[in-house]
Protein backbone atom coordinates (compact mmCIF):
# COMPACT_ATOMS: atom_id res chain seq x y z
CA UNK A 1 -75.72 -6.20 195.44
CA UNK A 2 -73.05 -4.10 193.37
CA UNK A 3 -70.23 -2.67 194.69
CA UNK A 4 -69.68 1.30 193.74
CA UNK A 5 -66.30 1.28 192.40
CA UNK A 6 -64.17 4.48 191.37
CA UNK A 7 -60.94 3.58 189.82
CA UNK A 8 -59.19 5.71 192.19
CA UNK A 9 -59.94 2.99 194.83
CA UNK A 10 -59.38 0.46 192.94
CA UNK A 11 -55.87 1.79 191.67
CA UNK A 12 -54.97 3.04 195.47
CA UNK A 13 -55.97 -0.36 196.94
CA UNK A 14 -53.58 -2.20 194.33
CA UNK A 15 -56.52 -3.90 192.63
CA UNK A 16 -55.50 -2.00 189.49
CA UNK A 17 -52.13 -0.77 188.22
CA UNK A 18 -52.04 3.03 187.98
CA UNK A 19 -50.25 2.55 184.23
CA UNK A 20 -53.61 0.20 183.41
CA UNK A 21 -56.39 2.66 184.43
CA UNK A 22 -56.86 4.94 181.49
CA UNK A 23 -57.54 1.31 179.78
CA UNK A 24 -59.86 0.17 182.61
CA UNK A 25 -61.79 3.46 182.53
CA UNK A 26 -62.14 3.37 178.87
CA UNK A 27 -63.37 -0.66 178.84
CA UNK A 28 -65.90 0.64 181.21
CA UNK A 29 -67.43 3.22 178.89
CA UNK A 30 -67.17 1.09 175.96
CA UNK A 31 -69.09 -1.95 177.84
CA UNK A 32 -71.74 0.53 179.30
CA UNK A 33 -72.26 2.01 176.17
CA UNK A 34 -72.74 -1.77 174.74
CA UNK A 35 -75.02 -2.57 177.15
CA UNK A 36 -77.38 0.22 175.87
CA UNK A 37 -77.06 -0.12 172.46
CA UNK A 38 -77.51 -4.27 173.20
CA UNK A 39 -80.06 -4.79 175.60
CA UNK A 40 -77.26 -6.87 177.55
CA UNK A 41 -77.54 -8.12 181.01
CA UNK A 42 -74.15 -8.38 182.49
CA UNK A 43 -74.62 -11.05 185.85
CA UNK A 44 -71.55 -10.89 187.69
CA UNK A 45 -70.18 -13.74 190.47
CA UNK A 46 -68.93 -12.85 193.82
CA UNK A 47 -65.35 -14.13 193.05
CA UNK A 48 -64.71 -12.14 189.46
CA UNK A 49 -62.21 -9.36 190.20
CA UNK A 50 -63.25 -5.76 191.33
CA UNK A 51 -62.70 -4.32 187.78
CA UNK A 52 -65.67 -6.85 186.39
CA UNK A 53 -67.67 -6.62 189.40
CA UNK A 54 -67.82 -2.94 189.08
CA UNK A 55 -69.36 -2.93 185.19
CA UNK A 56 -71.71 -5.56 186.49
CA UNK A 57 -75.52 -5.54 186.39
CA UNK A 58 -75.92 -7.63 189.52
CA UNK A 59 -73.57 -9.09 191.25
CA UNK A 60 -74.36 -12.00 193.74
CA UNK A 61 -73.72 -15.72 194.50
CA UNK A 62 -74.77 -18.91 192.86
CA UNK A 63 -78.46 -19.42 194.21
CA UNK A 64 -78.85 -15.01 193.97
CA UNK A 65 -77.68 -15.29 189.67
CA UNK A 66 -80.25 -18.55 189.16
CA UNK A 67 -83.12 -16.54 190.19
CA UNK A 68 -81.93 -13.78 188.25
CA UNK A 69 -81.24 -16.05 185.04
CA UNK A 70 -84.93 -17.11 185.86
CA UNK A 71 -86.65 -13.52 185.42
CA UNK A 72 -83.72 -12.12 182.44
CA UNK A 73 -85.48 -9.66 180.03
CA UNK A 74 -82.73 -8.84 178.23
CA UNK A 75 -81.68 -9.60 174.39
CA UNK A 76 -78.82 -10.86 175.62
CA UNK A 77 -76.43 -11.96 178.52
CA UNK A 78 -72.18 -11.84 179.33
CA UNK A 79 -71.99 -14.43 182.41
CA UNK A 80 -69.20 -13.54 184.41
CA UNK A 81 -68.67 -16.78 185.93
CA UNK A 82 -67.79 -20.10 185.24
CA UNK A 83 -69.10 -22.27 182.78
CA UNK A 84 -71.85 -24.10 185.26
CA UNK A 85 -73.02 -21.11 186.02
CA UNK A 86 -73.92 -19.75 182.41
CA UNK A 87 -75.64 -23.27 181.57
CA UNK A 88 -77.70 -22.61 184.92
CA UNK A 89 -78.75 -19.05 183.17
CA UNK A 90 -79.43 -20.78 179.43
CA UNK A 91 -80.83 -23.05 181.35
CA UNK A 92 -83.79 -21.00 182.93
CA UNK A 93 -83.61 -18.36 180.18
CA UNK A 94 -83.30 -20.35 176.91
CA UNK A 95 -84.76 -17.70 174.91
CA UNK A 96 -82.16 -15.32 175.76
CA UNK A 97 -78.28 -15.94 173.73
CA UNK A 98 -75.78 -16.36 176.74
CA UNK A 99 -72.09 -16.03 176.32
CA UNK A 100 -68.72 -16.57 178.66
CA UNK A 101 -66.30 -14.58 178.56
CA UNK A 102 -63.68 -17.26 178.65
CA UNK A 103 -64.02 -20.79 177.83
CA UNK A 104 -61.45 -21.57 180.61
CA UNK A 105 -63.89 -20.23 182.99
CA UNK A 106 -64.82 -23.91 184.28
CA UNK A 107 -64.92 -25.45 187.82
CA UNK A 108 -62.91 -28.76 188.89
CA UNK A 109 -65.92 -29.99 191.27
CA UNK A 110 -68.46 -29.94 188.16
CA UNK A 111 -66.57 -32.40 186.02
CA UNK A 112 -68.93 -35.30 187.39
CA UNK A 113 -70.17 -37.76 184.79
CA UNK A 114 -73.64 -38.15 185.00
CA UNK A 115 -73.25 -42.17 184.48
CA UNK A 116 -71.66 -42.57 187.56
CA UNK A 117 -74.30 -40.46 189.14
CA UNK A 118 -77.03 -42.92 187.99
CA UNK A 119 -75.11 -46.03 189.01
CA UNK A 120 -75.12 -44.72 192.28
CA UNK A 121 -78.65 -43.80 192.45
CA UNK A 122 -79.47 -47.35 191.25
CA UNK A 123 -77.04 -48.55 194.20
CA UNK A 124 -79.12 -47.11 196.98
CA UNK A 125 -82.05 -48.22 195.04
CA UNK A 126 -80.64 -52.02 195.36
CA UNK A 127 -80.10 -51.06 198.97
CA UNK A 128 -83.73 -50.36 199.64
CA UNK A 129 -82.86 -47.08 200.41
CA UNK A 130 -85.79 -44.13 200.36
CA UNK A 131 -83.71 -41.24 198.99
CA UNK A 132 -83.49 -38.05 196.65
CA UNK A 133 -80.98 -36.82 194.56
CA UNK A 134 -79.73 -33.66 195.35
CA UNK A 135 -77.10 -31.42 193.40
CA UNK A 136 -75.18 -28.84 194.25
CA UNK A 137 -75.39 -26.08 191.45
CA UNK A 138 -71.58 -26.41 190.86
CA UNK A 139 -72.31 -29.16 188.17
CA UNK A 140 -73.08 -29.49 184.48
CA UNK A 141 -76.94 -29.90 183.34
CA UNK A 142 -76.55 -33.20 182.66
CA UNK A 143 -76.11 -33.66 186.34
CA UNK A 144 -78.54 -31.43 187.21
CA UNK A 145 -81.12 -33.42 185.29
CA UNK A 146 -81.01 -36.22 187.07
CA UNK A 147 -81.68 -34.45 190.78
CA UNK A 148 -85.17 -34.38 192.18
CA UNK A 149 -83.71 -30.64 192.95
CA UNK A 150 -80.46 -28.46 193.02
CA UNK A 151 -79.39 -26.46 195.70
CA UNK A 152 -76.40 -24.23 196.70
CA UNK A 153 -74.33 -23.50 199.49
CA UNK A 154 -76.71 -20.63 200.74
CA UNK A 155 -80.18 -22.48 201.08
CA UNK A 156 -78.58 -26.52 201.01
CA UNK A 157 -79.83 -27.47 204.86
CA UNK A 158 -83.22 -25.40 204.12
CA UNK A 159 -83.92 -27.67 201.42
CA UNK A 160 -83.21 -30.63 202.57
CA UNK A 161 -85.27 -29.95 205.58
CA UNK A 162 -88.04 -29.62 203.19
CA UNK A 163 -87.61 -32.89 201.56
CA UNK A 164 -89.66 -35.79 202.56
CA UNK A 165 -87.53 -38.34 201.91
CA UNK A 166 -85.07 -39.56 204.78
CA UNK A 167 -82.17 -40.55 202.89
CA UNK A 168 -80.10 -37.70 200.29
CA UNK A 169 -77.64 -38.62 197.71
CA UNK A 170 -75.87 -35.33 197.86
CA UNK A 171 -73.59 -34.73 194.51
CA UNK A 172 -70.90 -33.44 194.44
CA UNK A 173 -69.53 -31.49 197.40
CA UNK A 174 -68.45 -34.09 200.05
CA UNK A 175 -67.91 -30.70 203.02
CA UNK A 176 -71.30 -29.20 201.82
CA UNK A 177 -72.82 -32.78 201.95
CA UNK A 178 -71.43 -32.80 205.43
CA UNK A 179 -73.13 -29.59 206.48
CA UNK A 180 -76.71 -30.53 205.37
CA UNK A 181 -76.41 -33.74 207.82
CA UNK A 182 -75.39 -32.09 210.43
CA UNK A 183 -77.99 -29.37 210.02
CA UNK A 184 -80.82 -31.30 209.34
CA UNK A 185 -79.90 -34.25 212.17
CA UNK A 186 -79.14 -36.87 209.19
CA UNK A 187 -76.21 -39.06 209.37
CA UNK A 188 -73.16 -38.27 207.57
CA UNK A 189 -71.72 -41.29 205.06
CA UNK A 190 -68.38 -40.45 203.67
CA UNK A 191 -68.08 -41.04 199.97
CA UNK A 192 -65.59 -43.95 198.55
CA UNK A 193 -61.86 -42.63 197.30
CA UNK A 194 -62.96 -40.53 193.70
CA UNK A 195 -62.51 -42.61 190.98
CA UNK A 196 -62.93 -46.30 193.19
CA UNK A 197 -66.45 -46.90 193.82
CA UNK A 198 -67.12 -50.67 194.68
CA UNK A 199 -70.60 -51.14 195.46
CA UNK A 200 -69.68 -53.95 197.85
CA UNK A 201 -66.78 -52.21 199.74
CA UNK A 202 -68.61 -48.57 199.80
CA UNK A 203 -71.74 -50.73 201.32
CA UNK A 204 -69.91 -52.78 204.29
CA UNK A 205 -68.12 -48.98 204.73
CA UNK A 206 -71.60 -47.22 205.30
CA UNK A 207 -73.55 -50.04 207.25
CA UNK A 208 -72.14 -49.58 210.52
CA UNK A 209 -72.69 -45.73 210.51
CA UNK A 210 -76.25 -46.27 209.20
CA UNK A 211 -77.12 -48.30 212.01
CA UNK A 212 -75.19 -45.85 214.56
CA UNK A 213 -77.43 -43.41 212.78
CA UNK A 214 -80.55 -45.46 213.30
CA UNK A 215 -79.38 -46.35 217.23
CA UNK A 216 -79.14 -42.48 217.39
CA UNK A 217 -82.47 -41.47 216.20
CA UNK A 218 -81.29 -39.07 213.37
CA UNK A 219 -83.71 -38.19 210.60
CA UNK A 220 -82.07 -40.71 207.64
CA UNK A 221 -78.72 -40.09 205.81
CA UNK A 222 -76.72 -38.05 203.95
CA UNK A 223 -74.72 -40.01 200.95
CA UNK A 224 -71.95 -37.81 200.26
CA UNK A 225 -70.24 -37.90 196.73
CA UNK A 226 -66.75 -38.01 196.12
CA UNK A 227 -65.94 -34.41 195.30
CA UNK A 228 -64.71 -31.46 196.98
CA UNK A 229 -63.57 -27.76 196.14
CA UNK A 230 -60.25 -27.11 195.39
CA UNK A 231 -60.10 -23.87 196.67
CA UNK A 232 -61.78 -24.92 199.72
CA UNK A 233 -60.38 -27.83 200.20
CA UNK A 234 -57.26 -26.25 200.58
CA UNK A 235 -58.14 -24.65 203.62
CA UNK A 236 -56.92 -25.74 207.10
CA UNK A 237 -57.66 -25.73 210.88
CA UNK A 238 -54.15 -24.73 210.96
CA UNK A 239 -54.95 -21.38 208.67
CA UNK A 240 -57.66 -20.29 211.68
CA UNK A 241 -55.30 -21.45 214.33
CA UNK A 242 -52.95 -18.77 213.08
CA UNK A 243 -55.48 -16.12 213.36
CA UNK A 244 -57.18 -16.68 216.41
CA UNK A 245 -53.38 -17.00 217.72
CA UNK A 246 -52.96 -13.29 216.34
CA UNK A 247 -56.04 -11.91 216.88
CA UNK A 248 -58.46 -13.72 219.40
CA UNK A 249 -61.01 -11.11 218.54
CA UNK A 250 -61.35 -11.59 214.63
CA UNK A 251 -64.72 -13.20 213.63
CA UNK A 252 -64.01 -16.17 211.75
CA UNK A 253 -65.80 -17.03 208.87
CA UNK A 254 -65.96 -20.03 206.73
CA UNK A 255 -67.50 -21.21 203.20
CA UNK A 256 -69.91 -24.17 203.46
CA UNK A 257 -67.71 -26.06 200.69
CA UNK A 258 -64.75 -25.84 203.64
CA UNK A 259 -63.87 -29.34 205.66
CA UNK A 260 -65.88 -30.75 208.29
CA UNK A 261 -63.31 -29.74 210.89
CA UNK A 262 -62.73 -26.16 209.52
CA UNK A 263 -66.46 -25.63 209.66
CA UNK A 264 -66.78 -27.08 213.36
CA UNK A 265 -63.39 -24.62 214.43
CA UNK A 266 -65.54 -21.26 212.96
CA UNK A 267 -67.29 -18.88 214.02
CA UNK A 268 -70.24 -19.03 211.07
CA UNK A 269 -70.64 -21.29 208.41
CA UNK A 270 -72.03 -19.00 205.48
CA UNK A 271 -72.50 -18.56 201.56
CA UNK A 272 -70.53 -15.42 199.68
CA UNK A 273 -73.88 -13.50 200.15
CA UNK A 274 -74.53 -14.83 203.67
CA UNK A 275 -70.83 -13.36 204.22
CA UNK A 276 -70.86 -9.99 202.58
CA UNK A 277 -74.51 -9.56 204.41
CA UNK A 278 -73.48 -10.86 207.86
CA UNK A 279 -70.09 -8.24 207.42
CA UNK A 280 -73.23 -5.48 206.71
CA UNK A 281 -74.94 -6.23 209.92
CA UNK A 282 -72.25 -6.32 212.45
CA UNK A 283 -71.02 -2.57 212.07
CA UNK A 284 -69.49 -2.90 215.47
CA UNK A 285 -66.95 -5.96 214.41
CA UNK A 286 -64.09 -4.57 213.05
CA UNK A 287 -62.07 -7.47 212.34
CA UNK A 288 -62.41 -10.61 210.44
CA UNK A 289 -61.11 -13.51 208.73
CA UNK A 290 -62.96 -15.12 205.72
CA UNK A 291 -62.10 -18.42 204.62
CA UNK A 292 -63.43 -18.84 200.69
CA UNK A 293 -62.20 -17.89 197.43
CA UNK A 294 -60.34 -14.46 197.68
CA UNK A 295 -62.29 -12.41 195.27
CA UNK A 296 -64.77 -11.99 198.11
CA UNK A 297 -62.40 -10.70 200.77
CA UNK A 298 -61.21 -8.15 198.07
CA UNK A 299 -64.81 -6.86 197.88
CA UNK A 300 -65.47 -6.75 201.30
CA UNK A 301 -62.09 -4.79 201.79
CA UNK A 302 -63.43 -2.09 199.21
CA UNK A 303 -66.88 -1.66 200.97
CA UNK A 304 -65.49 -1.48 204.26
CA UNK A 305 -62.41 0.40 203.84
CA UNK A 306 -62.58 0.81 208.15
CA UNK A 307 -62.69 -3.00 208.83
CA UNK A 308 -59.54 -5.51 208.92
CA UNK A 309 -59.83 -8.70 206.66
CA UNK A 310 -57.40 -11.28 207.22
CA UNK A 311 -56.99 -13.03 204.34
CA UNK A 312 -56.41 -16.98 204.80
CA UNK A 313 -58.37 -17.48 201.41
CA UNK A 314 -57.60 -18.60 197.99
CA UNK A 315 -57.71 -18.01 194.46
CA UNK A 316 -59.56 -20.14 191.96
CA UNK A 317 -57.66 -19.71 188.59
CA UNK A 318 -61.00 -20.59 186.78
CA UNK A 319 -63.09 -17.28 188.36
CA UNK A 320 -59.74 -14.97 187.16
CA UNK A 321 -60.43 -16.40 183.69
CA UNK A 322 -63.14 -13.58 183.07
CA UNK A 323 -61.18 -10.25 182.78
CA UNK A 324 -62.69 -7.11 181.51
CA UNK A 325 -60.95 -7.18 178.12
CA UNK A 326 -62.80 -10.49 177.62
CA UNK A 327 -65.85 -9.49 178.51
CA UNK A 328 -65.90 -6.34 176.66
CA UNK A 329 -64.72 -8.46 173.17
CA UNK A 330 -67.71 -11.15 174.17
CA UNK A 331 -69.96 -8.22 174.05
CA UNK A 332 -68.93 -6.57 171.27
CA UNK A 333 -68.65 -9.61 168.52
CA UNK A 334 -71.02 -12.15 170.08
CA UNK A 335 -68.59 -15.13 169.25
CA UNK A 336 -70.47 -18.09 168.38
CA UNK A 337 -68.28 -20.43 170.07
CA UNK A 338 -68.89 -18.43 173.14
CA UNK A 339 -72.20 -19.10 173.15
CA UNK A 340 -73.67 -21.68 176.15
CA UNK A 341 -76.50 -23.93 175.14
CA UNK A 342 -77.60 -27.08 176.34
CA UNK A 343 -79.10 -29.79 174.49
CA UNK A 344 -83.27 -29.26 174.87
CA UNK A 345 -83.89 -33.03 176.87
CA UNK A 346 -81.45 -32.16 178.82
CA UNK A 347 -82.27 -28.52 179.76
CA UNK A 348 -86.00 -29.52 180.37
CA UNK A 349 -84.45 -31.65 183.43
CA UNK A 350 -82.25 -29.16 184.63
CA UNK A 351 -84.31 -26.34 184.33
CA UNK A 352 -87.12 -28.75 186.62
CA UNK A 353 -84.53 -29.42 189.47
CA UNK A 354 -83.25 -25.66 189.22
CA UNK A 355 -86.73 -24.20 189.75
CA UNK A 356 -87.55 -26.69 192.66
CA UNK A 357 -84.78 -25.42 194.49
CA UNK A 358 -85.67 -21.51 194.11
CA UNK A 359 -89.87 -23.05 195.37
CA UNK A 360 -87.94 -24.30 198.04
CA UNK A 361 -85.67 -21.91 199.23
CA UNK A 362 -87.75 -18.74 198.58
């Protein structure tokens, strides 16, 4: 979904400065115009600020942009994301030149190296364990071409409740990780301390709660990686405490990527679309809090100028990479060294666990 944007409300909400909206106004013509002349898609995240959102083609979250990366028609495509997420459309649309913005437009929880992510696999498989590798979209292909299928944080217990396997290696997102077991009655392993994996230790650690699970008669287990969010991650029961303490009434919502025990103190446990959409549906709720990165509370506060938002959320520095200068100069020259590819073996893989998750969710 788009947002319709005037930059009247986005200069009376404070989004833009009054002294920068000549400038904004005239980036917007020039991009539009570019996008004719080009062919260009322009896929924008839920996160970028209002300004790119608002000269967007489509804007959605991560699972809504694959399948639109999947069906692209266009000569050519600006991602406004992060880097992950422009792979993800090369990825499914190598025919089509991709570009970002803003090469500092990447994501802390993707930088996972993909040998660690085999040694583990070949762990469990030392264990005896019956599992499938599955990868939250917020990683590099390389990654992603090792997973029997991706998934994000909209469709992650659907999947796995379609997998036939009882065990999951879940990469990267420990809190999402946590959310699939619980959803899909598996038993939730912790991961090791990042960066000190000892087979050994990490299997006397996990034993115990295996056979709890076992005693309990969940469905298998849930191998959660060592990786988290940093933007959710900073989040706190003590950030929800303070609202339902001001507001008992306020609707509190939480990202899947959001600790165990933030998840368990909310209302709902949704995706950015799952957010924006639930917001859409309760017309009657006036008040809210929504725990994620804070580009989405900024949209929601444009859409639904008669709602409250409270805003215990954060900002991820790599999403306000992309501003609208950038993308209208990675439109207009086509830098080379903007340009996302990924090496063909390694695509082929990715693309194959990217697909499986859009059968599986759809």
């Amino acid at each position: 979904m788009q947002p319709a944007l005037s930059i009247d409300r986005l200069v009376d909400t404070g989004n833009v400065r009054a002294d920068d909206a000549a400038r904004v106004v005239e980036l917007w013509d020039e991009i539009r115009r570019l996008k004719r002349e080009k062919n260009a898609f322009i896929p924008a995240h839920n996160y970028q600020v209002p300004e790119v959102q608002a000269v967007a083609d489509y804007v959605g979250d991560s699972f809504e942009l694959a399948v639109k990366a999947r069906d692209i028609k266009s000569n050519l495509v600006v991602f406004c994301g992060v880097r992950f997420m422009a792979e993800g459309c090369y990825t499914l649309a190598p025919q089509t030149p991709v570009y970002l913005p803003s090469l500092q437009a990447l994501c802390s929880l993707a930088e996972v190296d993909a040998d660690d992510v085999a040694e583990r696999q070949d762990f469990l498989r030392s264990l005896g364990r019956t599992f499938v590798t599955m990868t939250y979209v917020n990683t590099y292909a390389d990654v992603k071409a090792l997973s029997d299928t991706c998934c994000t944080s909209s469709n992650a217990a659907k999947i796995a409740e379609r997998l036939r396997k009882p065990d999951i290696l879940f990469v990267p997102d420990q809190n999402l990780a946590y959310q699939v077991a619980l959803k899909t009655k598996r038993m939730y392993l912790p991961p090791p301390e990042p960066n000190k994996f000892h087979p050994r230790e990490y299997a006397e650690m996990i034993e115990p709660l295996i056979r709890e699970g076992e005693r309990q008669g969940l469905h298998g287990n849930v191998f959660a990686w060592e990786g988290a969010c940093h933007v959710h991650h900073q989040m706190t029961v003590e950030d929800i405490t303070r609202i339902r303490q001001q507001d008992p009434q306020a609707v509190v919502i939480v990202h899947g990527a959001g600790k165990p025990e933030l998840q368990r103190a909310a209302d709902a446990v949704l995706s950015t679309s799952q957010m924006a959409k639930y917001v859409d549906s309760h017309p009657d709720q006036s008040r809210y809090a929504i725990l994620t990165e804070c580009g989405l509370v900024v949209r929601m506060e444009l859409e639904h100028p008669e709602k409250q938002f409270y805003k215990p959320c954060r900002l991820c520095q790599y999403m306000k990479a992309t501003d609208l200068e950038s993308v209208y100069r990675t439109l207009r020259d086509e830098p080379a060294e903007q340009r996302i590819t990924v090496p063909e073996q390694v695509r082929e893989g990715a693309a194959r666990a990217m697909l499986r998750m859009i059968e599986l969710a759809e």
